[in-house]
PDB file of N, CA and C in Angstrom:
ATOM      1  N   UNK A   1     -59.305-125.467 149.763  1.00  0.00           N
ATOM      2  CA  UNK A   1     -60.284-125.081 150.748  1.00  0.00           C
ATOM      3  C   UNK A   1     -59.748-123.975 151.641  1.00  0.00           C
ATOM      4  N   UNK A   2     -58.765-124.146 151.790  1.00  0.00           N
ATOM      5  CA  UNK A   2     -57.826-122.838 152.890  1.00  0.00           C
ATOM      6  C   UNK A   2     -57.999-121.570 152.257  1.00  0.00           C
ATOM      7  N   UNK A   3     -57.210-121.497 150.752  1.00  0.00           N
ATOM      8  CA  UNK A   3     -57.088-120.698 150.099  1.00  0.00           C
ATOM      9  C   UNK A   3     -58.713-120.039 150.105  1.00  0.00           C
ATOM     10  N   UNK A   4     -59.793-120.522 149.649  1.00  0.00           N
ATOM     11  CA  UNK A   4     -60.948-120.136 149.683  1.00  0.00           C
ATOM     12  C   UNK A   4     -61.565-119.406 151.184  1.00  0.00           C
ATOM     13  N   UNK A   5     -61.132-120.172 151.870  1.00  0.00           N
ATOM     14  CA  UNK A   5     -61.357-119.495 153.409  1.00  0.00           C
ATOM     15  C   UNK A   5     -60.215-117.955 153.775  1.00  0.00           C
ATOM     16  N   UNK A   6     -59.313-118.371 153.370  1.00  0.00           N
ATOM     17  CA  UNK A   6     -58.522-117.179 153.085  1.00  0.00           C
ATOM     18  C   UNK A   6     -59.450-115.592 152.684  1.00  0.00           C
ATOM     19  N   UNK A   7     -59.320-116.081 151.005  1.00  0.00           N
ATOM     20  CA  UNK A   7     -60.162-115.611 150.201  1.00  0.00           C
ATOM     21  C   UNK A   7     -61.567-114.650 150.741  1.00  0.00           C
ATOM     22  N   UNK A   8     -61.968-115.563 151.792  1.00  0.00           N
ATOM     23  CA  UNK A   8     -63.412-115.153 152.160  1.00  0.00           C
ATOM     24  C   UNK A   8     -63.263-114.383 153.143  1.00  0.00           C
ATOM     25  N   UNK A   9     -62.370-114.710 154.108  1.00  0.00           N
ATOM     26  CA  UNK A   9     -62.090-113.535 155.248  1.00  0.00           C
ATOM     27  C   UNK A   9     -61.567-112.631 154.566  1.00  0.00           C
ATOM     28  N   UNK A  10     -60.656-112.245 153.908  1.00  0.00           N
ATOM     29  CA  UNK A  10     -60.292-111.563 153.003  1.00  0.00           C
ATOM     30  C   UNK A  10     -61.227-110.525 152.515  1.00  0.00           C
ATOM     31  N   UNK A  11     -62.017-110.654 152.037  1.00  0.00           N
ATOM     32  CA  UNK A  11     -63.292-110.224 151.333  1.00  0.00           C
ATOM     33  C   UNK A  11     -64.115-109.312 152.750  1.00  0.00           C
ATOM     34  N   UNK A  12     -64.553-110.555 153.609  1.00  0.00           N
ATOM     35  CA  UNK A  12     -65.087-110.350 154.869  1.00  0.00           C
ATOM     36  C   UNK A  12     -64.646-108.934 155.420  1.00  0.00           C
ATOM     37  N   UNK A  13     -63.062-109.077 155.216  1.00  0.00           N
ATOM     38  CA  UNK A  13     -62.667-107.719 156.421  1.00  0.00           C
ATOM     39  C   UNK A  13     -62.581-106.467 155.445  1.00  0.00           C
ATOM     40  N   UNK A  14     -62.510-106.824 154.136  1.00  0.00           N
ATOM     41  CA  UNK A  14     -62.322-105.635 153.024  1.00  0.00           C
ATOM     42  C   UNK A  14     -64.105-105.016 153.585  1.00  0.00           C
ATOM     43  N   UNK A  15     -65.247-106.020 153.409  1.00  0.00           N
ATOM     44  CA  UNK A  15     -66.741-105.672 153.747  1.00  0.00           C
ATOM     45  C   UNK A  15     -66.455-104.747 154.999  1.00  0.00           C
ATOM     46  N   UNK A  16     -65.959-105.512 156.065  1.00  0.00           N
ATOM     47  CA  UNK A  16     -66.327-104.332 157.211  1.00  0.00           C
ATOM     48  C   UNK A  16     -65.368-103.441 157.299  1.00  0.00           C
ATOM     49  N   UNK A  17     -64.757-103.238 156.550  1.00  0.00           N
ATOM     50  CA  UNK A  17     -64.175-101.865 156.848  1.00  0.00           C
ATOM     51  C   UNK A  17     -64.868-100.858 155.905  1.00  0.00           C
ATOM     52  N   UNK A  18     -65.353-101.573 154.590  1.00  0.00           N
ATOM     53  CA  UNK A  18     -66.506-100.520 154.283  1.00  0.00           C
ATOM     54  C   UNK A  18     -67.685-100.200 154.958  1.00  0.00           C
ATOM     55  N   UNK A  19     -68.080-100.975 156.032  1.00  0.00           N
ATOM     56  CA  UNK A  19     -69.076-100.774 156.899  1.00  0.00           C
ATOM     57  C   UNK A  19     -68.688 -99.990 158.013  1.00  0.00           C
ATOM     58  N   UNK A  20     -67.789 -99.948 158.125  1.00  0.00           N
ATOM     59  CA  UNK A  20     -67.200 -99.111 158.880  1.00  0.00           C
ATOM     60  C   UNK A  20     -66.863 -97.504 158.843  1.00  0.00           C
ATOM     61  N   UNK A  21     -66.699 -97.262 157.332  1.00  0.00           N
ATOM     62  CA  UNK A  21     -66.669 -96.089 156.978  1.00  0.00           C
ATOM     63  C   UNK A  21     -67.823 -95.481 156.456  1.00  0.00           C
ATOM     64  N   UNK A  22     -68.764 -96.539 156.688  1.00  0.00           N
ATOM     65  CA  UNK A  22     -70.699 -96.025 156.281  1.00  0.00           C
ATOM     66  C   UNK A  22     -71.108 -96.120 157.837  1.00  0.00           C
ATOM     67  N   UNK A  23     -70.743 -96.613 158.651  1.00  0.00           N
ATOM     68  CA  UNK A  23     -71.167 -95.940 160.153  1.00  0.00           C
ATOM     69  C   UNK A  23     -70.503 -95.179 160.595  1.00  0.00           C
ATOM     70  N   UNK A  24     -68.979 -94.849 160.263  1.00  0.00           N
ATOM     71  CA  UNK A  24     -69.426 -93.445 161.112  1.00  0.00           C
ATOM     72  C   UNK A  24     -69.158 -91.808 160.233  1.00  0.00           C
ATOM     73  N   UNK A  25     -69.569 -92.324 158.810  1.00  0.00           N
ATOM     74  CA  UNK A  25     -70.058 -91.603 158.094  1.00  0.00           C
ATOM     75  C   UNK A  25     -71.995 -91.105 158.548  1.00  0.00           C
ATOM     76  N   UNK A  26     -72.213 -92.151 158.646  1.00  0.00           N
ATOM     77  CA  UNK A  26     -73.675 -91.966 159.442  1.00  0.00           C
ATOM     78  C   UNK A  26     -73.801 -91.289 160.999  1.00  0.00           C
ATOM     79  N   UNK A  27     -72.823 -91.618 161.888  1.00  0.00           N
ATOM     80  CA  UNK A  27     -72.393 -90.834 163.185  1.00  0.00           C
ATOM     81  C   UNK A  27     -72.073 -89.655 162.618  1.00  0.00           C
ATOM     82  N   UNK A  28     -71.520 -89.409 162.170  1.00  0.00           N
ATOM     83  CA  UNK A  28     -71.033 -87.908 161.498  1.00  0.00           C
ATOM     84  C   UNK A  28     -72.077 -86.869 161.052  1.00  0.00           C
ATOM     85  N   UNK A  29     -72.814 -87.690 160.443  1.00  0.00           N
ATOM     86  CA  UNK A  29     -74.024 -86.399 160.008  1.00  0.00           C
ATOM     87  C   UNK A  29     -75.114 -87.253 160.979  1.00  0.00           C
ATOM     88  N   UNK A  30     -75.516 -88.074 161.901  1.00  0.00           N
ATOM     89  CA  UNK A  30     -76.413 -87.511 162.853  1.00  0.00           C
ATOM     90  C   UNK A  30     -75.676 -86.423 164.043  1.00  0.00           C
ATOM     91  N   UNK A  31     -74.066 -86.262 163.980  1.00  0.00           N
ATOM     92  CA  UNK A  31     -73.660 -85.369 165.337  1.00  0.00           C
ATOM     93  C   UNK A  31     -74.089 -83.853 164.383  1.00  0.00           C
ATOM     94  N   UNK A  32     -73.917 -84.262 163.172  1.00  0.00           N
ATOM     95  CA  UNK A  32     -74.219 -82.924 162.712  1.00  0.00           C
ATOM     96  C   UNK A  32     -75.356 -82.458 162.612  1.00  0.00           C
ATOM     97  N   UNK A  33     -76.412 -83.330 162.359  1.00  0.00           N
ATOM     98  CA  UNK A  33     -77.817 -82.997 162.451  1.00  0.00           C
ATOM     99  C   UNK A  33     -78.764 -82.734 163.848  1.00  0.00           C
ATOM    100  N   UNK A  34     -77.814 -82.870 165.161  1.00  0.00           N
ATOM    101  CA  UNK A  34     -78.535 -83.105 166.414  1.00  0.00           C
ATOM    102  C   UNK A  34     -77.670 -81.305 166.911  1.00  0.00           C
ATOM    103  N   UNK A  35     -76.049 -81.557 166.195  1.00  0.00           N
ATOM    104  CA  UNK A  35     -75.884 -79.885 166.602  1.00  0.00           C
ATOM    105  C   UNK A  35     -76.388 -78.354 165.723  1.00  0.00           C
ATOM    106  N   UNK A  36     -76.618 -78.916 164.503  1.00  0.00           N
ATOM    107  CA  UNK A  36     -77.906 -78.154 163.909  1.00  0.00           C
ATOM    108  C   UNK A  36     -79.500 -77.887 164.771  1.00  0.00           C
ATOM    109  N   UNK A  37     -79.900 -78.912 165.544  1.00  0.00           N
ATOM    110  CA  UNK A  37     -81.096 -78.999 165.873  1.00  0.00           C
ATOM    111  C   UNK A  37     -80.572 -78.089 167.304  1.00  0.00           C
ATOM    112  N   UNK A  38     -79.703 -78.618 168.020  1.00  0.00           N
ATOM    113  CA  UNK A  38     -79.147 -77.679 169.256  1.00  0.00           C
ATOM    114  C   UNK A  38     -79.621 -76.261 169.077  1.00  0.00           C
ATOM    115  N   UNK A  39     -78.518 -75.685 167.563  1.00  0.00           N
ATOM    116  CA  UNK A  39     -78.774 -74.330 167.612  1.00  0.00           C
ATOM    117  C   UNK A  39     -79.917 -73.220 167.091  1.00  0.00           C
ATOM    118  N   UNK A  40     -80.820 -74.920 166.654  1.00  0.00           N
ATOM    119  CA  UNK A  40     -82.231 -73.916 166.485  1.00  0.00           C
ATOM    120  C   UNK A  40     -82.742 -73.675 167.595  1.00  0.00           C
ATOM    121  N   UNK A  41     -82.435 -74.899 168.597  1.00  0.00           N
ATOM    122  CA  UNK A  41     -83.387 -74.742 169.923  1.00  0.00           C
ATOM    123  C   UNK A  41     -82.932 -73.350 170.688  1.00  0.00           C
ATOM    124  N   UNK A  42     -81.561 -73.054 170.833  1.00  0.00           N
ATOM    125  CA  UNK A  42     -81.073 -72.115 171.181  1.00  0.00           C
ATOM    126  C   UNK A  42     -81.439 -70.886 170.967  1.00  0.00           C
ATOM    127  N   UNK A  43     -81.495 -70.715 169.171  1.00  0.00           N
ATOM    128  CA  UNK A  43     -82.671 -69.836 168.336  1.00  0.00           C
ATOM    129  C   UNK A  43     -83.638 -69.277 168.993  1.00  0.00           C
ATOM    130  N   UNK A  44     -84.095 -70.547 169.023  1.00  0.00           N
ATOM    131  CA  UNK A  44     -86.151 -70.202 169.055  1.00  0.00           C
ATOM    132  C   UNK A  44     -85.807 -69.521 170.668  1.00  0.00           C
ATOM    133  N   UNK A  45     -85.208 -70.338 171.863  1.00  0.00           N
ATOM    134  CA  UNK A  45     -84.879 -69.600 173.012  1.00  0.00           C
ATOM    135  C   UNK A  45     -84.740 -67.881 173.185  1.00  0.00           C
ATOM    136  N   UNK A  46     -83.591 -67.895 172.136  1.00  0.00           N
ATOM    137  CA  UNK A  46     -83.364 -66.591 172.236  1.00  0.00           C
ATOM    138  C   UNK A  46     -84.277 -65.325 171.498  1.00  0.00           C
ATOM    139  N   UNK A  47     -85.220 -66.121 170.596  1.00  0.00           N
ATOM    140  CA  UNK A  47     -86.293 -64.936 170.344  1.00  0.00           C
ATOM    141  C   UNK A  47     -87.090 -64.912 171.032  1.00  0.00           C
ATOM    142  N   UNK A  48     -87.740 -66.129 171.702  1.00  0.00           N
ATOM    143  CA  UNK A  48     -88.726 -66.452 172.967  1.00  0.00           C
ATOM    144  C   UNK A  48     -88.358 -65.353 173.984  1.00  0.00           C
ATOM    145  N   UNK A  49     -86.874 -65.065 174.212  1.00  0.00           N
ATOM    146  CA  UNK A  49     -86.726 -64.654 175.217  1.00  0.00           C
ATOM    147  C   UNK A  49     -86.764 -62.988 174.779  1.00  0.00           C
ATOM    148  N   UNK A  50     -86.691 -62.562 173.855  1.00  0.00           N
ATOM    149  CA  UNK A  50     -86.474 -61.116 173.103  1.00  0.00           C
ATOM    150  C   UNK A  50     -87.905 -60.669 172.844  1.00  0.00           C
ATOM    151  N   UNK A  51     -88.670 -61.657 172.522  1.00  0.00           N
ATOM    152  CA  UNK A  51     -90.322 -61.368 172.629  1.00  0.00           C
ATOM    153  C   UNK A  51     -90.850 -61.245 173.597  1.00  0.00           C
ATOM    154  N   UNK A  52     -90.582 -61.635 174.647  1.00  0.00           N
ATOM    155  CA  UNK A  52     -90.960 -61.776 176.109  1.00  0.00           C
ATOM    156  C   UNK A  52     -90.637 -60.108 176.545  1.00  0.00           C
ATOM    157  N   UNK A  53     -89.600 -59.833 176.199  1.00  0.00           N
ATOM    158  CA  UNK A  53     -88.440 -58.628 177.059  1.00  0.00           C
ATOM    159  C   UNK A  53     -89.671 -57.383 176.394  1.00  0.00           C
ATOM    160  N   UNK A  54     -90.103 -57.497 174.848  1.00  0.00           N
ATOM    161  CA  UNK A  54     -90.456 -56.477 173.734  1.00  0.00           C
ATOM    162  C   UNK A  54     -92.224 -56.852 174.283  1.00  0.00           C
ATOM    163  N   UNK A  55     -92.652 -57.401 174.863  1.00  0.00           N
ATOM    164  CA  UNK A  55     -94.139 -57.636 175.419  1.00  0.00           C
ATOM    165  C   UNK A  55     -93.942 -57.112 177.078  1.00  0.00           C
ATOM    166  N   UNK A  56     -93.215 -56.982 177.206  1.00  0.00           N
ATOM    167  CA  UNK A  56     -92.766 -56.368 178.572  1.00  0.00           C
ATOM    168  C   UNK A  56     -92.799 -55.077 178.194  1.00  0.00           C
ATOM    169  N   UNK A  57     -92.025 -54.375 177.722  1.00  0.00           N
ATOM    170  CA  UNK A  57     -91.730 -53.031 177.000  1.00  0.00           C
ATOM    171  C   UNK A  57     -93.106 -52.442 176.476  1.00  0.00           C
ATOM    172  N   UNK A  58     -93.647 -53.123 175.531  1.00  0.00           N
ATOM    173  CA  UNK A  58     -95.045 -52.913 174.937  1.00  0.00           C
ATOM    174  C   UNK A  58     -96.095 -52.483 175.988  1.00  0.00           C
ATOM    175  N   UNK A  59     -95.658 -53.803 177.063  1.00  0.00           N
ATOM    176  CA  UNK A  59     -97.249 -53.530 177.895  1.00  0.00           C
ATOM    177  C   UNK A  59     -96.846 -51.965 178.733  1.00  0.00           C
ATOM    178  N   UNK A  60     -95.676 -51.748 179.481  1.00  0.00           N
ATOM    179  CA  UNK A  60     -95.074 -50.813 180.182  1.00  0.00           C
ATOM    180  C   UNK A  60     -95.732 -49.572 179.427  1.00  0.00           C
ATOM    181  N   UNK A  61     -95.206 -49.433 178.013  1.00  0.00           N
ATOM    182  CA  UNK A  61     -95.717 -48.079 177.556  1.00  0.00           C
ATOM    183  C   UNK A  61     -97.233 -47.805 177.234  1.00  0.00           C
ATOM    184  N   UNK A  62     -98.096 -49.497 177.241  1.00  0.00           N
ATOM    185  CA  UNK A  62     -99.496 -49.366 176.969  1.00  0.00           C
ATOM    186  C   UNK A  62     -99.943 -48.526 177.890  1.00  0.00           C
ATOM    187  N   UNK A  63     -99.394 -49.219 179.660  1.00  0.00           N
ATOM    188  CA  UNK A  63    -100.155 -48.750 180.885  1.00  0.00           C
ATOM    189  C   UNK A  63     -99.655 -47.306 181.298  1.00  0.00           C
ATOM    190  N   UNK A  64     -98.181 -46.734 180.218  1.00  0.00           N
ATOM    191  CA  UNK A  64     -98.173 -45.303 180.413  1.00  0.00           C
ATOM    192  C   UNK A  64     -99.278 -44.728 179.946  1.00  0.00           C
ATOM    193  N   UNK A  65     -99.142 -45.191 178.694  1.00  0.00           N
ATOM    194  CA  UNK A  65    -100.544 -44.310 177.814  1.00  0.00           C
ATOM    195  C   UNK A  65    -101.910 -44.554 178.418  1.00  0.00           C
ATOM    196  N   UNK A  66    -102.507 -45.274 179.155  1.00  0.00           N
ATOM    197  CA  UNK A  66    -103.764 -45.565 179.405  1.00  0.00           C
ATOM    198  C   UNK A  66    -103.487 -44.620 180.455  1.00  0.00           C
ATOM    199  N   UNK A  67    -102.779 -44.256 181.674  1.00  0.00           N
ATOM    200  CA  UNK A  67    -102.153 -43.724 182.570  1.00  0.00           C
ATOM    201  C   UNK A  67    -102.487 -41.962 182.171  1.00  0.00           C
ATOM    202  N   UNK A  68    -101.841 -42.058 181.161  1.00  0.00           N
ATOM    203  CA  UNK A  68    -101.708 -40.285 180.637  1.00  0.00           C
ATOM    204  C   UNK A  68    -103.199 -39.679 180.354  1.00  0.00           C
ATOM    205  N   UNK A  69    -103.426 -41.131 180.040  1.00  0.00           N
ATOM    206  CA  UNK A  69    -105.190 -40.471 179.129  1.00  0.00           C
ATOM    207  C   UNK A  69    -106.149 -40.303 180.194  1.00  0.00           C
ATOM    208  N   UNK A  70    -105.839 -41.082 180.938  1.00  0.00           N
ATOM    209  CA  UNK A  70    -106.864 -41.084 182.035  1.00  0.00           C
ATOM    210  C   UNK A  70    -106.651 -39.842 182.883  1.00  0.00           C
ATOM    211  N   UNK A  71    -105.454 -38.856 183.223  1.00  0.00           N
ATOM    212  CA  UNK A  71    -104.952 -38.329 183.963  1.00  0.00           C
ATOM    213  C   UNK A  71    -106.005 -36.890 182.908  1.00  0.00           C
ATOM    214  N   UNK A  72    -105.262 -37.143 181.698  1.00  0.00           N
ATOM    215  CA  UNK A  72    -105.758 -35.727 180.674  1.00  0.00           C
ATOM    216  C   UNK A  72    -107.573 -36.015 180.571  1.00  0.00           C
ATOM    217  N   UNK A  73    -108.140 -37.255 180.798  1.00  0.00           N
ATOM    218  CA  UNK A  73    -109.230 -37.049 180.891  1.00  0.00           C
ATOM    219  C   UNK A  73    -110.037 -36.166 182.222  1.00  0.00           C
ATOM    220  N   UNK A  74    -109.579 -36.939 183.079  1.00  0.00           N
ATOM    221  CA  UNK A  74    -109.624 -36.276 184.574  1.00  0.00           C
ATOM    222  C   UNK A  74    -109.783 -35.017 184.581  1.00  0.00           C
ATOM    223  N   UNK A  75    -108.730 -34.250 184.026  1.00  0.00           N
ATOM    224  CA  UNK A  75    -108.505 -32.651 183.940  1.00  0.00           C
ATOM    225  C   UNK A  75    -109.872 -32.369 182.842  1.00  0.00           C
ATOM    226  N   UNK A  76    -109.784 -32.967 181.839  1.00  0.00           N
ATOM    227  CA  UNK A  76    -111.287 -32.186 181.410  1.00  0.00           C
ATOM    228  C   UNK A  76    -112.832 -32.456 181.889  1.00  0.00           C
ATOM    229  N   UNK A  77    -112.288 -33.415 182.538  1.00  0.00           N
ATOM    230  CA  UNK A  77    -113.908 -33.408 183.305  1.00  0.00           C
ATOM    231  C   UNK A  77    -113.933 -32.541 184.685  1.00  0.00           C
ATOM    232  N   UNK A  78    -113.031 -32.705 185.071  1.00  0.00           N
ATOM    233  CA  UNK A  78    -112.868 -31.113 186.108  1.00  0.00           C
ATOM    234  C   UNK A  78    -112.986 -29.853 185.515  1.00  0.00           C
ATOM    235  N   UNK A  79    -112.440 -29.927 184.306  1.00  0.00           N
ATOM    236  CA  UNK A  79    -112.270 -28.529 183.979  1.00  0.00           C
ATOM    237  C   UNK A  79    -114.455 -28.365 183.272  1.00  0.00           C
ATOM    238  N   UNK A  80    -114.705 -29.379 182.521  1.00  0.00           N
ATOM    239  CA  UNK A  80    -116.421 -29.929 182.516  1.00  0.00           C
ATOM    240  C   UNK A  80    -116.981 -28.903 183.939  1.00  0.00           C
ATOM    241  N   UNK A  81    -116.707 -29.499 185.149  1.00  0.00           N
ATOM    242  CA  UNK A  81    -117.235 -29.071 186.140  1.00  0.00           C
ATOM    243  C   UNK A  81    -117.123 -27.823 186.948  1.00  0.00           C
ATOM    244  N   UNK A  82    -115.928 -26.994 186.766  1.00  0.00           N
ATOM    245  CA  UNK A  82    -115.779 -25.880 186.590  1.00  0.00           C
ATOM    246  C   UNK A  82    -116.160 -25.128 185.585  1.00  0.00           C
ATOM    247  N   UNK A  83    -116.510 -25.210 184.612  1.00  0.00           N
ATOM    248  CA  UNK A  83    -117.066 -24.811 183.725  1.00  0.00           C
ATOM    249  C   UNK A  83    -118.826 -24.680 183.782  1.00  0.00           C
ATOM    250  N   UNK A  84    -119.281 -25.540 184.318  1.00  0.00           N
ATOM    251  CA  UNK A  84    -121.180 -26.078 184.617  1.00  0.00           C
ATOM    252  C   UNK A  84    -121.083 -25.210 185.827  1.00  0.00           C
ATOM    253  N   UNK A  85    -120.311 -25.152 187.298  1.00  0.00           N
ATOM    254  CA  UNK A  85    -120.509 -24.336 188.195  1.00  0.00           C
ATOM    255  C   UNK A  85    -120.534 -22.660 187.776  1.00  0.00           C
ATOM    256  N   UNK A  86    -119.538 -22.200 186.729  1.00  0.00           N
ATOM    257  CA  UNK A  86    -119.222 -21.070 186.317  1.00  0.00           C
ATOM    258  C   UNK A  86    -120.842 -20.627 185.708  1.00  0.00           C
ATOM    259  N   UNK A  87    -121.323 -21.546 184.936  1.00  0.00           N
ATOM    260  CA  UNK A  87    -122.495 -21.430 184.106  1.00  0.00           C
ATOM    261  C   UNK A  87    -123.404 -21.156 185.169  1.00  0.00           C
ATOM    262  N   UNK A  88    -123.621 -22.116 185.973  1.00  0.00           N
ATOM    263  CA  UNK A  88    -124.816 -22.047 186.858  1.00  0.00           C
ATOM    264  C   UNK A  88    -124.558 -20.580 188.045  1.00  0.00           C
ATOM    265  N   UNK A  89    -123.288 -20.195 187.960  1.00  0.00           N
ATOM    266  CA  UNK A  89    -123.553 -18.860 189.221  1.00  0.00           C
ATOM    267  C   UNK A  89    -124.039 -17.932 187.930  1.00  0.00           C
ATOM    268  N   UNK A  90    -123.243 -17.774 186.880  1.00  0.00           N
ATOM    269  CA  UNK A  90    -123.640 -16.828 185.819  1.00  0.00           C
ATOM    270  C   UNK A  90    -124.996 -16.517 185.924  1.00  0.00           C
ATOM    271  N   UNK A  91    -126.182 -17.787 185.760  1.00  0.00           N
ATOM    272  CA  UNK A  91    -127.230 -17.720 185.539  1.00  0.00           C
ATOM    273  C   UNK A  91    -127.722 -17.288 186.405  1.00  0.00           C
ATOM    274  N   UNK A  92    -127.429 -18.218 187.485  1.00  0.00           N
ATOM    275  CA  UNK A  92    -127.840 -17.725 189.007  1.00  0.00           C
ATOM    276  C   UNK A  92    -128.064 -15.986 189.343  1.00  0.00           C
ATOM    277  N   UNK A  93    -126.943 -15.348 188.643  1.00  0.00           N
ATOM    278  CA  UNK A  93    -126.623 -13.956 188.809  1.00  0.00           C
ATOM    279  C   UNK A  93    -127.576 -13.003 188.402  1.00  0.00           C
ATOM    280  N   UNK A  94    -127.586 -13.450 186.749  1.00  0.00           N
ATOM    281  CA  UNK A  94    -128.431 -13.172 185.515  1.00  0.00           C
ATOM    282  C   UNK A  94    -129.997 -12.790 186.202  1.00  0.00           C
ATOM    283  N   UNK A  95    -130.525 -14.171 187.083  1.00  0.00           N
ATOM    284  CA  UNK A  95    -131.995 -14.243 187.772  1.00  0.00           C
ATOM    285  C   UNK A  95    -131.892 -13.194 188.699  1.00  0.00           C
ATOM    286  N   UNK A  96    -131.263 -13.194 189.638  1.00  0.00           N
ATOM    287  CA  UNK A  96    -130.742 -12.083 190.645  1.00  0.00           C
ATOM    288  C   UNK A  96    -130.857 -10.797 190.105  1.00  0.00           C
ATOM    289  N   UNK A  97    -130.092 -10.269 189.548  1.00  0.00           N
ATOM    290  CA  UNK A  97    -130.420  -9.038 187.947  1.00  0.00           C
ATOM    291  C   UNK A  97    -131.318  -8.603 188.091  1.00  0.00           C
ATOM    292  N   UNK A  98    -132.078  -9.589 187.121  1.00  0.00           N
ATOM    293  CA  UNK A  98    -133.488  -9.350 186.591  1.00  0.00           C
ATOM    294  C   UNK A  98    -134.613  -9.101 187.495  1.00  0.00           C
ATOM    295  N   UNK A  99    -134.528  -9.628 188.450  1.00  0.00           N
ATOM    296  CA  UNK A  99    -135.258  -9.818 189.505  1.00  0.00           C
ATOM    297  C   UNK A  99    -135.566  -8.044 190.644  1.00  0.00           C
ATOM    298  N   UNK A 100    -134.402  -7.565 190.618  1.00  0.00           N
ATOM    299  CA  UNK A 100    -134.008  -6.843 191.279  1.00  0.00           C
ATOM    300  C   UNK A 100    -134.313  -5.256 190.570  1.00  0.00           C
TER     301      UNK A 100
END
């Protein structure tokens, strides 16, 4: 009966030490799977943050260009209105002319 109890602890501690090397075989690849997941989060951070910077940049040169166009529009509608005043003394002149 000893011998058998022997026997069985025996067995017993041979078991947990294989259980032992299947937990922290299992600790091992969840530290590895949680510092994998770390450096995606880090990832996604750092394009989040590079998209952010490049939508910054984007909008900056949109509101140049809307900026420029509006400025070069400006000038041709002035230059429109200098042009309609030029017309209208012309004509103005033309009647004057004729008239005379």
């Amino acid at each position: 009966m000893k011998h058998t109890k022997l026997i069985l602890l025996a067995f017993a501690v041979i078991a947990s030490m294989g259980c032992d090397k299947q937990k922290a075989a299992i600790d091992e690849k969840k530290a590895a799977t949680k510092e994998a997941i770390n450096e995606q989060k880090t990832a996604v951070d750092a394009a989040a943050k590079d998209a952010k910077k490049q939508t910054d940049v984007n909008a900056k040169i949109d509101k140049a260009r809307i900026e420029a166009n509006k400025v070069s529009d400006q000038a041709q509608l002035d230059a429109d209105k200098k042009k309609a005043d030029a017309e209208a003394e012309a004509a103005k002149a033309k009647v004057d002319a004729e008239n005379k």
